[in-house]
C-alpha atoms as a PDB file:
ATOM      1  CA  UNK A   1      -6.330  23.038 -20.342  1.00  0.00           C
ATOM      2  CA  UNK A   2      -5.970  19.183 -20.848  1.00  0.00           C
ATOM      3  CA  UNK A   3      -3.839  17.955 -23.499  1.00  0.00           C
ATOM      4  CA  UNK A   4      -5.126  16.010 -26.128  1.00  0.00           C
ATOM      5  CA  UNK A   5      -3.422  12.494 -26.232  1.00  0.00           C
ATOM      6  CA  UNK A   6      -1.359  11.388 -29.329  1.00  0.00           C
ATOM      7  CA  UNK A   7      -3.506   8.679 -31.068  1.00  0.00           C
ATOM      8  CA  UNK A   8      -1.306   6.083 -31.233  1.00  0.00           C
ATOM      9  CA  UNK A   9      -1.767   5.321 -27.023  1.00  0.00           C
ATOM     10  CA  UNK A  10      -5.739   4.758 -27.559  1.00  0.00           C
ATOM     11  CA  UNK A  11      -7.676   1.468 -28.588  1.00  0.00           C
ATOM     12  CA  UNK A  12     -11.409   2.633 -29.016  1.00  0.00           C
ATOM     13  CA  UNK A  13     -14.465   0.926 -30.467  1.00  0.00           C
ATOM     14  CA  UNK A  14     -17.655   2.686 -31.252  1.00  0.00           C
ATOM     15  CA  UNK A  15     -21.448   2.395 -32.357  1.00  0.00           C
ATOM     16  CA  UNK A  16     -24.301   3.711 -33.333  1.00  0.00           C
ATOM     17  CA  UNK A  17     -25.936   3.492 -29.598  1.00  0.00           C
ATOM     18  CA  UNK A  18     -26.368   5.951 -27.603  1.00  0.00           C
ATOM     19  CA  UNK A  19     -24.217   6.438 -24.018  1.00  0.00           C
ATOM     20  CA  UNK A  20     -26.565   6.747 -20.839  1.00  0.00           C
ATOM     21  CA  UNK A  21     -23.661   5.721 -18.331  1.00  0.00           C
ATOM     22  CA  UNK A  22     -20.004   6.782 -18.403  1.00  0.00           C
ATOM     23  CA  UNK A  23     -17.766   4.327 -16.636  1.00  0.00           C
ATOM     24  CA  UNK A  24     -14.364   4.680 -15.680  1.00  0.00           C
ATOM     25  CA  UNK A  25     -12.639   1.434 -15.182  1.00  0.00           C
ATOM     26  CA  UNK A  26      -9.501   0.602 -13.422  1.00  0.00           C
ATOM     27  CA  UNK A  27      -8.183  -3.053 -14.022  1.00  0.00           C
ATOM     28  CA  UNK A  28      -4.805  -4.711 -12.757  1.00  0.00           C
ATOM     29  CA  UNK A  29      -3.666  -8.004 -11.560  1.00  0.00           C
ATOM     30  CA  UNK A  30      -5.584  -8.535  -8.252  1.00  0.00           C
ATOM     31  CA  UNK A  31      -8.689  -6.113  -8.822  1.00  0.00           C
ATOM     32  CA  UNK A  32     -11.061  -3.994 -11.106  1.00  0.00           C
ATOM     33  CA  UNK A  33     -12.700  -0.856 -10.117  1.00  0.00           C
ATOM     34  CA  UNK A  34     -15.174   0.906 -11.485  1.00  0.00           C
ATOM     35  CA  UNK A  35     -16.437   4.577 -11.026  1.00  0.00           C
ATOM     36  CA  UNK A  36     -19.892   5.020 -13.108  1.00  0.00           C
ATOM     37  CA  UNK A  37     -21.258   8.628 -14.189  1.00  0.00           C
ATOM     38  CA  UNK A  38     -24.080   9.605 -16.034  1.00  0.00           C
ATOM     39  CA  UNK A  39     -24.157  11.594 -19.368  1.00  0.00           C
ATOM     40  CA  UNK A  40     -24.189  14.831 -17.426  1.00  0.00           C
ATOM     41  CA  UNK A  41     -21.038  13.384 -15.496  1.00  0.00           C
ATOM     42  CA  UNK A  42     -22.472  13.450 -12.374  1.00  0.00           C
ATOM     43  CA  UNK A  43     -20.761  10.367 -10.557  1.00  0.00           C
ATOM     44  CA  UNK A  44     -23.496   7.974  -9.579  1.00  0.00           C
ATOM     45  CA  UNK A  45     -21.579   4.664  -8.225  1.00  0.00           C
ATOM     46  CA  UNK A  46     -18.108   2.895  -7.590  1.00  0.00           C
ATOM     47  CA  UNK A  47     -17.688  -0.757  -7.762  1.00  0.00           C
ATOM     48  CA  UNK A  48     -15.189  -3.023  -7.626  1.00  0.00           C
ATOM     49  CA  UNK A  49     -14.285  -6.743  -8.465  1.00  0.00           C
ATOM     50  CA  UNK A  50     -11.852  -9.121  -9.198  1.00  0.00           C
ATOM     51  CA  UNK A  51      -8.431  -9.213 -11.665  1.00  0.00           C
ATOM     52  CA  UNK A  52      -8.931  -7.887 -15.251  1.00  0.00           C
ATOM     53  CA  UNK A  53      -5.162  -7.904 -16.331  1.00  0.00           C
ATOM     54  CA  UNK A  54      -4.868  -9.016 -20.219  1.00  0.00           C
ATOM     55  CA  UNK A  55      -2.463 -11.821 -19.179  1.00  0.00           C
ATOM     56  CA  UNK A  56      -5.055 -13.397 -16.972  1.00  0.00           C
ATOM     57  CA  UNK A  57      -7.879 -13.726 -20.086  1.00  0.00           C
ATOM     58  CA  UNK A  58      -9.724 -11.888 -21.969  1.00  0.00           C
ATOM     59  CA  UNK A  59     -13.074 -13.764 -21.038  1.00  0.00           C
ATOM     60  CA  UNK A  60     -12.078 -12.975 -17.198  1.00  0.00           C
ATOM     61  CA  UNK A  61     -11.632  -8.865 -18.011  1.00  0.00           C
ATOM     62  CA  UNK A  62     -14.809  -8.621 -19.242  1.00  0.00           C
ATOM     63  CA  UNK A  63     -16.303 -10.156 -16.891  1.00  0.00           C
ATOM     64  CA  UNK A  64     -14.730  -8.514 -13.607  1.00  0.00           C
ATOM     65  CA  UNK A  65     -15.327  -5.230 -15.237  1.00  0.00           C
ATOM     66  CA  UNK A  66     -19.141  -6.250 -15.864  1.00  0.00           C
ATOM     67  CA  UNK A  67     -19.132  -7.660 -12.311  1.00  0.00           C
ATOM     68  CA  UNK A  68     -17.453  -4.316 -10.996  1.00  0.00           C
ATOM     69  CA  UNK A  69     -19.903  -1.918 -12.930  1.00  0.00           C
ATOM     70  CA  UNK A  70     -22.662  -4.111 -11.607  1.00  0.00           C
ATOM     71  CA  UNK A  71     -21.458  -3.493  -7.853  1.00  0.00           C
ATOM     72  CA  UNK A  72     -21.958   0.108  -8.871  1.00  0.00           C
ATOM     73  CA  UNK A  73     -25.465  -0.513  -7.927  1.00  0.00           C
ATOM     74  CA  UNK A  74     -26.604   1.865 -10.552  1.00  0.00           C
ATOM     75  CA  UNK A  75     -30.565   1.901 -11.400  1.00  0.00           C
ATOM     76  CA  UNK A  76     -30.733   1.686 -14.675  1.00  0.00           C
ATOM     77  CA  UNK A  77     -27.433   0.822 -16.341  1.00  0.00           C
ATOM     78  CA  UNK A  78     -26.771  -1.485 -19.197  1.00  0.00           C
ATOM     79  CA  UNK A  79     -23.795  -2.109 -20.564  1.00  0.00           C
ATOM     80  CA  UNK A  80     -24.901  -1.976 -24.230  1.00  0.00           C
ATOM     81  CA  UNK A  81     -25.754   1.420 -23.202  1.00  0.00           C
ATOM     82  CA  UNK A  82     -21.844   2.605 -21.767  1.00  0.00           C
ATOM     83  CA  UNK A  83     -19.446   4.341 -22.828  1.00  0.00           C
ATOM     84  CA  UNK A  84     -15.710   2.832 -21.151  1.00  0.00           C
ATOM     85  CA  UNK A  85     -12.812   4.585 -20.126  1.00  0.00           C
ATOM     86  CA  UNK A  86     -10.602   1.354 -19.679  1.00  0.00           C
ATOM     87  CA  UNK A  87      -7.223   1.352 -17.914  1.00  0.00           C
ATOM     88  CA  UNK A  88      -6.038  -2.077 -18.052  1.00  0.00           C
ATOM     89  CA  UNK A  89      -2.781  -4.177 -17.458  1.00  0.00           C
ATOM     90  CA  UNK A  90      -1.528  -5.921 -20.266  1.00  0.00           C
ATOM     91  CA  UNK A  91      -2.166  -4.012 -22.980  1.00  0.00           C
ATOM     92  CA  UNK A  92       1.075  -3.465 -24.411  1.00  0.00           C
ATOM     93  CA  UNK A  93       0.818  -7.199 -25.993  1.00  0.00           C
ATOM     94  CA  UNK A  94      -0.796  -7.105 -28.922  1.00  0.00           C
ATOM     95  CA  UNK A  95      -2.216 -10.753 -29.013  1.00  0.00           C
ATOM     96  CA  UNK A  96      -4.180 -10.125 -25.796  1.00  0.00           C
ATOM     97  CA  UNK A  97      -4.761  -6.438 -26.672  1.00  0.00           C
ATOM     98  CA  UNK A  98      -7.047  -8.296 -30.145  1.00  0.00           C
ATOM     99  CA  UNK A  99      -8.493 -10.805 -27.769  1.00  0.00           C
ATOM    100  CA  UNK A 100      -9.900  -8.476 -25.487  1.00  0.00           C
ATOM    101  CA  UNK A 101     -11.128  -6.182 -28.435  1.00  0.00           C
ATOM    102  CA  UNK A 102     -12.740  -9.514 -29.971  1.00  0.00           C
ATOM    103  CA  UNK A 103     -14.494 -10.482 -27.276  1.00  0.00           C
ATOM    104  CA  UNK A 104     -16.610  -6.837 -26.436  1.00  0.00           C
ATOM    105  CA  UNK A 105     -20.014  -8.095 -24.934  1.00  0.00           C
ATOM    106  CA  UNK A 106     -21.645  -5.377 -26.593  1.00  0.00           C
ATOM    107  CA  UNK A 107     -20.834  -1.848 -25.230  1.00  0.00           C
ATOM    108  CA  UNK A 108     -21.507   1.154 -26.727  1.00  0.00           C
ATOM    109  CA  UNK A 109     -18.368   2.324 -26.742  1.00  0.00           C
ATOM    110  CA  UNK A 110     -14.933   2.236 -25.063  1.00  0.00           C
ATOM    111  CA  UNK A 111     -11.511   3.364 -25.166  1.00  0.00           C
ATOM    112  CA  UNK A 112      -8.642   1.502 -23.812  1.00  0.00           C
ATOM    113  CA  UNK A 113      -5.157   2.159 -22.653  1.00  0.00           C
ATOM    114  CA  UNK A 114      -2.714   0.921 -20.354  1.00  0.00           C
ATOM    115  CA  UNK A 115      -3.180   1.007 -16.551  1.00  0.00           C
ATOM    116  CA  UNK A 116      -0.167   2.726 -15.832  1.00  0.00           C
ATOM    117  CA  UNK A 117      -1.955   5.999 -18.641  1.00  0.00           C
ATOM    118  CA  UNK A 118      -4.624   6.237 -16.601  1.00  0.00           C
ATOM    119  CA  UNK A 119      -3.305   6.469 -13.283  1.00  0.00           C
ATOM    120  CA  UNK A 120      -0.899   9.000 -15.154  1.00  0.00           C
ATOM    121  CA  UNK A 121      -4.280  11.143 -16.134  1.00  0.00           C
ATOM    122  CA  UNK A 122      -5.969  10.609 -12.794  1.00  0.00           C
ATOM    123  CA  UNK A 123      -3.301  11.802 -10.752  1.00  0.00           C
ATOM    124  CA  UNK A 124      -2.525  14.839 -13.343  1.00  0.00           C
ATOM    125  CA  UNK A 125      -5.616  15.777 -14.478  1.00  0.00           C
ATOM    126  CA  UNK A 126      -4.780  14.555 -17.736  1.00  0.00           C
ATOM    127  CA  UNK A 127      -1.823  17.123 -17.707  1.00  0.00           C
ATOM    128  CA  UNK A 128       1.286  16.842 -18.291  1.00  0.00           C
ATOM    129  CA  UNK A 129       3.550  14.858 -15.058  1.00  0.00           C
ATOM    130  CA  UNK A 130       4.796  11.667 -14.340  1.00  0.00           C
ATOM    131  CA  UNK A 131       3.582   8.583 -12.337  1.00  0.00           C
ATOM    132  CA  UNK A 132       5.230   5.926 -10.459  1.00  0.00           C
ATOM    133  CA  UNK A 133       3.088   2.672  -9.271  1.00  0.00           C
ATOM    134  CA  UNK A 134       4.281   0.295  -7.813  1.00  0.00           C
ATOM    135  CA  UNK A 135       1.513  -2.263  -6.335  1.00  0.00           C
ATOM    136  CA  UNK A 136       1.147  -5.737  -7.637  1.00  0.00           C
ATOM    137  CA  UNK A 137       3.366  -4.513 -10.796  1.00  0.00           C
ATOM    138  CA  UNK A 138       5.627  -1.279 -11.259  1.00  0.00           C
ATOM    139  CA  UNK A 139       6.151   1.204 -13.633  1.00  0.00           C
ATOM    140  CA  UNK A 140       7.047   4.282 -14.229  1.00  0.00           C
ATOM    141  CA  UNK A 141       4.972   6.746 -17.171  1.00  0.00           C
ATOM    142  CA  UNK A 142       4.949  10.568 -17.905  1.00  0.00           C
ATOM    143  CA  UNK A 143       2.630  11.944 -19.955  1.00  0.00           C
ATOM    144  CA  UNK A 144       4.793  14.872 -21.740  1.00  0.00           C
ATOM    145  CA  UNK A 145       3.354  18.418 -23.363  1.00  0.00           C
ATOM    146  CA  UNK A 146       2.941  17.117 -26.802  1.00  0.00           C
ATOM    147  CA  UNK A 147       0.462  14.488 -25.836  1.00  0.00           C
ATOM    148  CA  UNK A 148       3.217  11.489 -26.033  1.00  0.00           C
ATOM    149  CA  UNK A 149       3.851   9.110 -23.554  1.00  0.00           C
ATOM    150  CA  UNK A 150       7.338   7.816 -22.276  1.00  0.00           C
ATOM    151  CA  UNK A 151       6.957   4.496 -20.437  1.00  0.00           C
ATOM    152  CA  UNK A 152      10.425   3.008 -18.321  1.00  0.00           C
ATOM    153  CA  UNK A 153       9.569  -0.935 -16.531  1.00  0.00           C
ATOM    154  CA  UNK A 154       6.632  -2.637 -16.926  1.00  0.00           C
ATOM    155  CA  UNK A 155       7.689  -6.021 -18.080  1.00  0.00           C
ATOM    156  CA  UNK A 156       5.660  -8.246 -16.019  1.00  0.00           C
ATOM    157  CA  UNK A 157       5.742 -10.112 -13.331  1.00  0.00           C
ATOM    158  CA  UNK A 158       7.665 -12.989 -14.733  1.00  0.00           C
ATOM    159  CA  UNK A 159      10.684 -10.911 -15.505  1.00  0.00           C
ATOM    160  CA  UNK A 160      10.881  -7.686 -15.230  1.00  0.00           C
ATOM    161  CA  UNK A 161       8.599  -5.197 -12.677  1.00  0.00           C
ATOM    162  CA  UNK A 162      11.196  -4.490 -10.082  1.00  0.00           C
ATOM    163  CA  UNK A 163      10.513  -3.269  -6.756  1.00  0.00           C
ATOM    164  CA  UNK A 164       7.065  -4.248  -7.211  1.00  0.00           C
ATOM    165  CA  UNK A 165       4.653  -6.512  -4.556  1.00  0.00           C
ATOM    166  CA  UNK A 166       4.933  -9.434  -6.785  1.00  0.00           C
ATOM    167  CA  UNK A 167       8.885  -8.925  -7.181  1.00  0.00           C
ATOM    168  CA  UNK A 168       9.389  -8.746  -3.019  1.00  0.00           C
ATOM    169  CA  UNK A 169       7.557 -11.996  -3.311  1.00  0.00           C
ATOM    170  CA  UNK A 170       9.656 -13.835  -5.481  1.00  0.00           C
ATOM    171  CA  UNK A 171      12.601 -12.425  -3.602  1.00  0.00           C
ATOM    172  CA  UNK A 172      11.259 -13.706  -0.360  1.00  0.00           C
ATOM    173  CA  UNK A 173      10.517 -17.084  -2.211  1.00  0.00           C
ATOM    174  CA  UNK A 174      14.266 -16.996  -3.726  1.00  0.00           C
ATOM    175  CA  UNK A 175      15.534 -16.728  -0.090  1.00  0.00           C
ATOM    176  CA  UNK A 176      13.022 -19.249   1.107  1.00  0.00           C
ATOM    177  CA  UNK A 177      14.182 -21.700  -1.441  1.00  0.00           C
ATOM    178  CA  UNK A 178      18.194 -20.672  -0.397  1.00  0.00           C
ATOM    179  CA  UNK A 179      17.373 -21.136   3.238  1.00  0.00           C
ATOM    180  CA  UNK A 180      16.243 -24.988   2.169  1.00  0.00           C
ATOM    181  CA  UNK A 181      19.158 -25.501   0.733  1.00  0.00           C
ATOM    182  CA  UNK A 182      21.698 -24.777   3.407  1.00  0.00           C
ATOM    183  CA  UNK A 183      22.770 -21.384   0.889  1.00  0.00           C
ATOM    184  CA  UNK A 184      20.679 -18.485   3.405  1.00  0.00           C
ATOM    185  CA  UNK A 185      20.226 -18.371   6.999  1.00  0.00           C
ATOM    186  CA  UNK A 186      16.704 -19.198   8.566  1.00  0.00           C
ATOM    187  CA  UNK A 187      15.878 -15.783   9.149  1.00  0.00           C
ATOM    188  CA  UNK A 188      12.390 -14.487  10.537  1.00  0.00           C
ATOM    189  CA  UNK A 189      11.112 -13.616   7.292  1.00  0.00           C
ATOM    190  CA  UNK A 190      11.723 -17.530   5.792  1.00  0.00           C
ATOM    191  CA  UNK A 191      10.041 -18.326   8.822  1.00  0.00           C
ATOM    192  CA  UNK A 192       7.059 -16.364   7.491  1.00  0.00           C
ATOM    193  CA  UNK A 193       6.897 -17.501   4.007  1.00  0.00           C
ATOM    194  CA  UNK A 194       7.739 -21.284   5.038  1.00  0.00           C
ATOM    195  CA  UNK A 195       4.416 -20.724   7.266  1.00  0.00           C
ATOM    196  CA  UNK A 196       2.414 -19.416   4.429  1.00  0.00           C
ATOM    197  CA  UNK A 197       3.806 -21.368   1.481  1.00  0.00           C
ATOM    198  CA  UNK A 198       5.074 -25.118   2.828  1.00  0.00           C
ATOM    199  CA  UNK A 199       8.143 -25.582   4.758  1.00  0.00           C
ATOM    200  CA  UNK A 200       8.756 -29.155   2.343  1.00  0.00           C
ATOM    201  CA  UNK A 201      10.242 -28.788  -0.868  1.00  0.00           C
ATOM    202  CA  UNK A 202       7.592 -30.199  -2.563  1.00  0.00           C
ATOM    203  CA  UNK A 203       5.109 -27.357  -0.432  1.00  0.00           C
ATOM    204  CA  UNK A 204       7.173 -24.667  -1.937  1.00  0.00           C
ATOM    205  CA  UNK A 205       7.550 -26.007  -5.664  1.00  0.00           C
ATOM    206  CA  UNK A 206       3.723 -26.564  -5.750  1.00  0.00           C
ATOM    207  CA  UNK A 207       3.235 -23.149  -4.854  1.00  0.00           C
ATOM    208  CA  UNK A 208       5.573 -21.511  -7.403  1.00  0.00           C
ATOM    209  CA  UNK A 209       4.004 -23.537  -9.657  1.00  0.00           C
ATOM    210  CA  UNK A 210       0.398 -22.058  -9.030  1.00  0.00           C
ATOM    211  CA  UNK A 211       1.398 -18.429  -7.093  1.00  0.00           C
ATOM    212  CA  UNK A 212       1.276 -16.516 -10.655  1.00  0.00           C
ATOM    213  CA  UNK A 213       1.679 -12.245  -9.960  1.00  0.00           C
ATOM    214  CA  UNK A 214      -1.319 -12.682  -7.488  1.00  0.00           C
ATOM    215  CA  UNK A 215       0.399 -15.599  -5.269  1.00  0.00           C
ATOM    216  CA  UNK A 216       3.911 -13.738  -5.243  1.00  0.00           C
ATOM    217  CA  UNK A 217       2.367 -10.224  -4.247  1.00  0.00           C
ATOM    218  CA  UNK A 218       0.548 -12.310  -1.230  1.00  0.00           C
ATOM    219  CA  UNK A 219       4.089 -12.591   0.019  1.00  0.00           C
ATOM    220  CA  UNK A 220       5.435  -9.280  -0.039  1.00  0.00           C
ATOM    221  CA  UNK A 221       3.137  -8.161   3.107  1.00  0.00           C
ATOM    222  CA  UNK A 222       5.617 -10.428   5.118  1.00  0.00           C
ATOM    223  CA  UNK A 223       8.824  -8.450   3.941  1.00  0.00           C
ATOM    224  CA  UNK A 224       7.558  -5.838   5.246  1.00  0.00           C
ATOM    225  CA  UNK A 225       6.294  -6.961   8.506  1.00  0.00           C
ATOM    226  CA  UNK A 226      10.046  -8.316   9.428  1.00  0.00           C
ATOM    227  CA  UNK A 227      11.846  -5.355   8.585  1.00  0.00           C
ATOM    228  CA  UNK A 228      12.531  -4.416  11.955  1.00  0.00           C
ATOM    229  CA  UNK A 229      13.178  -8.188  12.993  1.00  0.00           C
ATOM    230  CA  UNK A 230      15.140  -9.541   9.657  1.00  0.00           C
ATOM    231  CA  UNK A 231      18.322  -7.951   7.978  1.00  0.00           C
ATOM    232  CA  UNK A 232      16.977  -9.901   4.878  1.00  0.00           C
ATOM    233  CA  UNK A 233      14.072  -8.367   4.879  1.00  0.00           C
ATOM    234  CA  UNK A 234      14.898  -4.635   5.048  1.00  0.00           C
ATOM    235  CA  UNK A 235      17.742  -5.493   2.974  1.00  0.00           C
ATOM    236  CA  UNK A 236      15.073  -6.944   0.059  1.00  0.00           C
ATOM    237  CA  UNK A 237      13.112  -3.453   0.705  1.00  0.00           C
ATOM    238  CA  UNK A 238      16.472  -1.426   0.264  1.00  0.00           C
ATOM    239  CA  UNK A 239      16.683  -2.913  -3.462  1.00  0.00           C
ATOM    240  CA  UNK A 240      12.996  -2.419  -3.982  1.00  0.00           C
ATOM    241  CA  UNK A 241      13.750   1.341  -3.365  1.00  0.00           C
ATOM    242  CA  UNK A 242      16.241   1.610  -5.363  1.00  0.00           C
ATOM    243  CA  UNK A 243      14.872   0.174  -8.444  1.00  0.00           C
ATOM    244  CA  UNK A 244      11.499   2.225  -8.087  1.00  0.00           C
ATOM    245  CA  UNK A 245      13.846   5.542  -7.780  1.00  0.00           C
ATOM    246  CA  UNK A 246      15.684   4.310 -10.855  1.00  0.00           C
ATOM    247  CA  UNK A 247      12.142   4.121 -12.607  1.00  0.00           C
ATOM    248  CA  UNK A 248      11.482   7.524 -11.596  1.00  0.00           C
ATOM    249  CA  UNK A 249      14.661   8.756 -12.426  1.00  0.00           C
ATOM    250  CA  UNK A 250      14.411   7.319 -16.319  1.00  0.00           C
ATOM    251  CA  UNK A 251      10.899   8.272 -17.130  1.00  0.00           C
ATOM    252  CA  UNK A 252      11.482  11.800 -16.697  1.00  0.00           C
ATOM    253  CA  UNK A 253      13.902  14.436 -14.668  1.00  0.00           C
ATOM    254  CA  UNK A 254      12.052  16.836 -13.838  1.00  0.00           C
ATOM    255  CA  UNK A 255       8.036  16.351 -14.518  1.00  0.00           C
ATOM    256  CA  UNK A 256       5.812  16.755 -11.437  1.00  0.00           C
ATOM    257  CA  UNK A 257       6.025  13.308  -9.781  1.00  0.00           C
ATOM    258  CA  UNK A 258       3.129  11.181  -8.064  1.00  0.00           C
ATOM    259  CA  UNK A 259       3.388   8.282  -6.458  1.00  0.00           C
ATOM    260  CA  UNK A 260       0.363   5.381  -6.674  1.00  0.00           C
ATOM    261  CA  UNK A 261       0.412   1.336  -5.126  1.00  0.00           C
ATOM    262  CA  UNK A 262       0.857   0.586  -1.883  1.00  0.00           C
ATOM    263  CA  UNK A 263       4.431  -0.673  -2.324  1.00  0.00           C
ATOM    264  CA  UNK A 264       5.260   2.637  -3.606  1.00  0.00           C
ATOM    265  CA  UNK A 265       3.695   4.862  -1.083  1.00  0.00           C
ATOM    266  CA  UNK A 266       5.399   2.335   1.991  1.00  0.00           C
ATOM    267  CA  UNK A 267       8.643   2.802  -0.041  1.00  0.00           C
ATOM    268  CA  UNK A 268       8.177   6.629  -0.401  1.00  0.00           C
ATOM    269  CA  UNK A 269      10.421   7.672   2.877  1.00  0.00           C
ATOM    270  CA  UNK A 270      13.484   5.712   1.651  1.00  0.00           C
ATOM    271  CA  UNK A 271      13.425   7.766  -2.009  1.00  0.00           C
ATOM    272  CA  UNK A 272      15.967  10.345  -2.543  1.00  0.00           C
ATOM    273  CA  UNK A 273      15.525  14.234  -1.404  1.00  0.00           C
ATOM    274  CA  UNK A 274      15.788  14.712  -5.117  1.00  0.00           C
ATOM    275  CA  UNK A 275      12.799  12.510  -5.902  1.00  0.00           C
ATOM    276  CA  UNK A 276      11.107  14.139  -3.017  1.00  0.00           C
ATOM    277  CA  UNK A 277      11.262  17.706  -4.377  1.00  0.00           C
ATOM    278  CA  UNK A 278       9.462  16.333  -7.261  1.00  0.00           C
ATOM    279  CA  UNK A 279       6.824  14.787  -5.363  1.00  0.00           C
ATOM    280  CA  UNK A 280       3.024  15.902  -5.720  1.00  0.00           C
ATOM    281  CA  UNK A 281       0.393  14.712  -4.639  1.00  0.00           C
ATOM    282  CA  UNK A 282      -2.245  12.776  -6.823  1.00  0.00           C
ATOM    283  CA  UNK A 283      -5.307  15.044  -8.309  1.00  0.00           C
ATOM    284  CA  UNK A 284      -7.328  12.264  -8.914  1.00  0.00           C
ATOM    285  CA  UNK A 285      -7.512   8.380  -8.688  1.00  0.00           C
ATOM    286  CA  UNK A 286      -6.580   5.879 -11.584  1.00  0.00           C
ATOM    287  CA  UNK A 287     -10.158   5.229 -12.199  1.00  0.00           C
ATOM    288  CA  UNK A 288     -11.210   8.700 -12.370  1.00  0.00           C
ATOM    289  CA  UNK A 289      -8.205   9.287 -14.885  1.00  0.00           C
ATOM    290  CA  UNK A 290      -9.772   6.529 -17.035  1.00  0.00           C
ATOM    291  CA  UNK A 291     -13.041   7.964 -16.755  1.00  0.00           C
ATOM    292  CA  UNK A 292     -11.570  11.302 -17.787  1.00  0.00           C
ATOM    293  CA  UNK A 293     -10.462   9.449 -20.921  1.00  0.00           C
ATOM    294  CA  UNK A 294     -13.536   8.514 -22.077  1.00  0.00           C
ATOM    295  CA  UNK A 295     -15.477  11.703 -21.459  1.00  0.00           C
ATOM    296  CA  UNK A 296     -12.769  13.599 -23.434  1.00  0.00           C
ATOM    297  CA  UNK A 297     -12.709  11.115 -26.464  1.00  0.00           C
ATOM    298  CA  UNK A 298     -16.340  11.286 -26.948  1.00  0.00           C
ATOM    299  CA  UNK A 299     -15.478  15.414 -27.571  1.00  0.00           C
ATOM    300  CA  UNK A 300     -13.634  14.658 -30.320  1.00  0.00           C
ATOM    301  CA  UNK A 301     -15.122  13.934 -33.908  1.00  0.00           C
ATOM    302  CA  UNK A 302     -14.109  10.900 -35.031  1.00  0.00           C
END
């Protein structure tokens, strides 16, 4: 049976209206998805739209998730009649944690946690295991038998989330901006990221100065791509592995382990046979974990 989670990982809100719609949302850095149900739970829609990380704005969440539950094409649905299982990025800082809380349009209802928790209860069933992502961000969370949550990375893009598709960016950009300088050869993959970014100083500066976690994660395709062709490149992929097993490692020993992002899942042959053993495959998807959420919350007397 699922475990009930410890209240101190929850942000909800609540009124008086009646829920007609369950939604299940799904926000990060470059997209929101949406997976909309109705009060019997039978799913009725998906949906997606753009960024709804915290970091980027509260006024932007709101309205990529309202965007993303429109593109639902559900018959019917108003928001001031949903209830919100939210799963966003950026929640851990309390200033844009309030801001997004103070600026509800109107729902009925909705419970919030972090991204990362409701990938973890999508890909467990809301049992106990652990989850590493590793897309635009990484991080690493296990959801343990008591209902508490252990959390290892996460930091953002700026200076922490290792291994991640924004992280391989700024690496590719660090050796971009080496190559310039006479410091790192002109290997294939500076040849790719001098094509995309500017091959001028001032190209490159101007772009670091606008890229944000979006920008950088455009880059990390290219690392990829010149693996085969670039010692640099599979070298920067090397590190990237090694810092998502370290995640892994951290969060938890021995907890069922699922992998989500597309960094991690192109990663996932380099990890150790020891992280391997662990490996499960996902149940569910993070929005249907965040759906999930809400549908048990609304059990529970408040």
């Amino acid at each position: 049976m699922p475990l009930v989670l410890a209240p101190s990982l929850i942000t909800s809100s609540t009124s008086d209206r009646p829920v007609r719609h369950w939604v299940g949302i799904d926000g990060g850095g470059t997209s929101t998805r949406a997976l909309v149900a109705d009060a019997q739970g039978r799913i009725l829609g998906r949906g997606e739209a753009g960024a709804s990380a915290l970091g980027q704005g509260a006024e932007q969440a709101w309205r990529h998730i309202a965007e993303a539950i429109a593109a639902a094409g559900v018959p019917g649905l108003e928001l001031s009649r949903c209830g919100l299982g939210l799963g966003l990025s950026g929640t851990g800082v309390p200033m844009q944690l309030q801001s997004f809380v103070d600026a509800n349009p109107g729902v009925a209802r909705f419970t919030l946690v972090t991204d990362g928790l409701a990938a973890l209860l999508g890909a467990h069933g809301g049992e106990p295991g652990a989850l590493l992502i590793s897309g635009t961000g990484s991080v690493a969370e296990a959801l343990l038998p008591d209902g508490s949550r252990r959390m290892v990375g996460g930091w953002g893009w700026q200076i922490g989330d290792e291994g991640s598709g924004a992280w391989l960016g700024q690496q590719a950009m660090k050796l971009t901006q080496a190559a310039y300088d006479g410091r790192a050869a002109t290997g294939a993959l500076v040849q790719a990221v001098r094509h995309q970014a500017g091959s001028t100083r001032e190209a490159l500066l101007a772009f670091c100065a606008q890229a944000g976690q979006g920008g950088y994660a455009g880059l990390a395709p290219l690392v990829f791509e010149h693996e085969a062709d670039d010692p640099a490149a599979a070298a920067l992929l090397a590190d990237a592995a090694r810092a998502l097993e370290a995640l892994a490692a951290t969060v938890h020993p021995t907890l069922p382990l699922a992998l989500a992002g597309s960094v991690a899942l192109r990663l996932a042959p380099r990890f150790s046979p020891a992280l391997q053993a662990r490996r499960v495959e996902p149940r569910g998807e993070p929005v249907a974990g965040a759906l999930w959420l809400i549908q048990q919350q609304a059990t529970i007397p408040a």
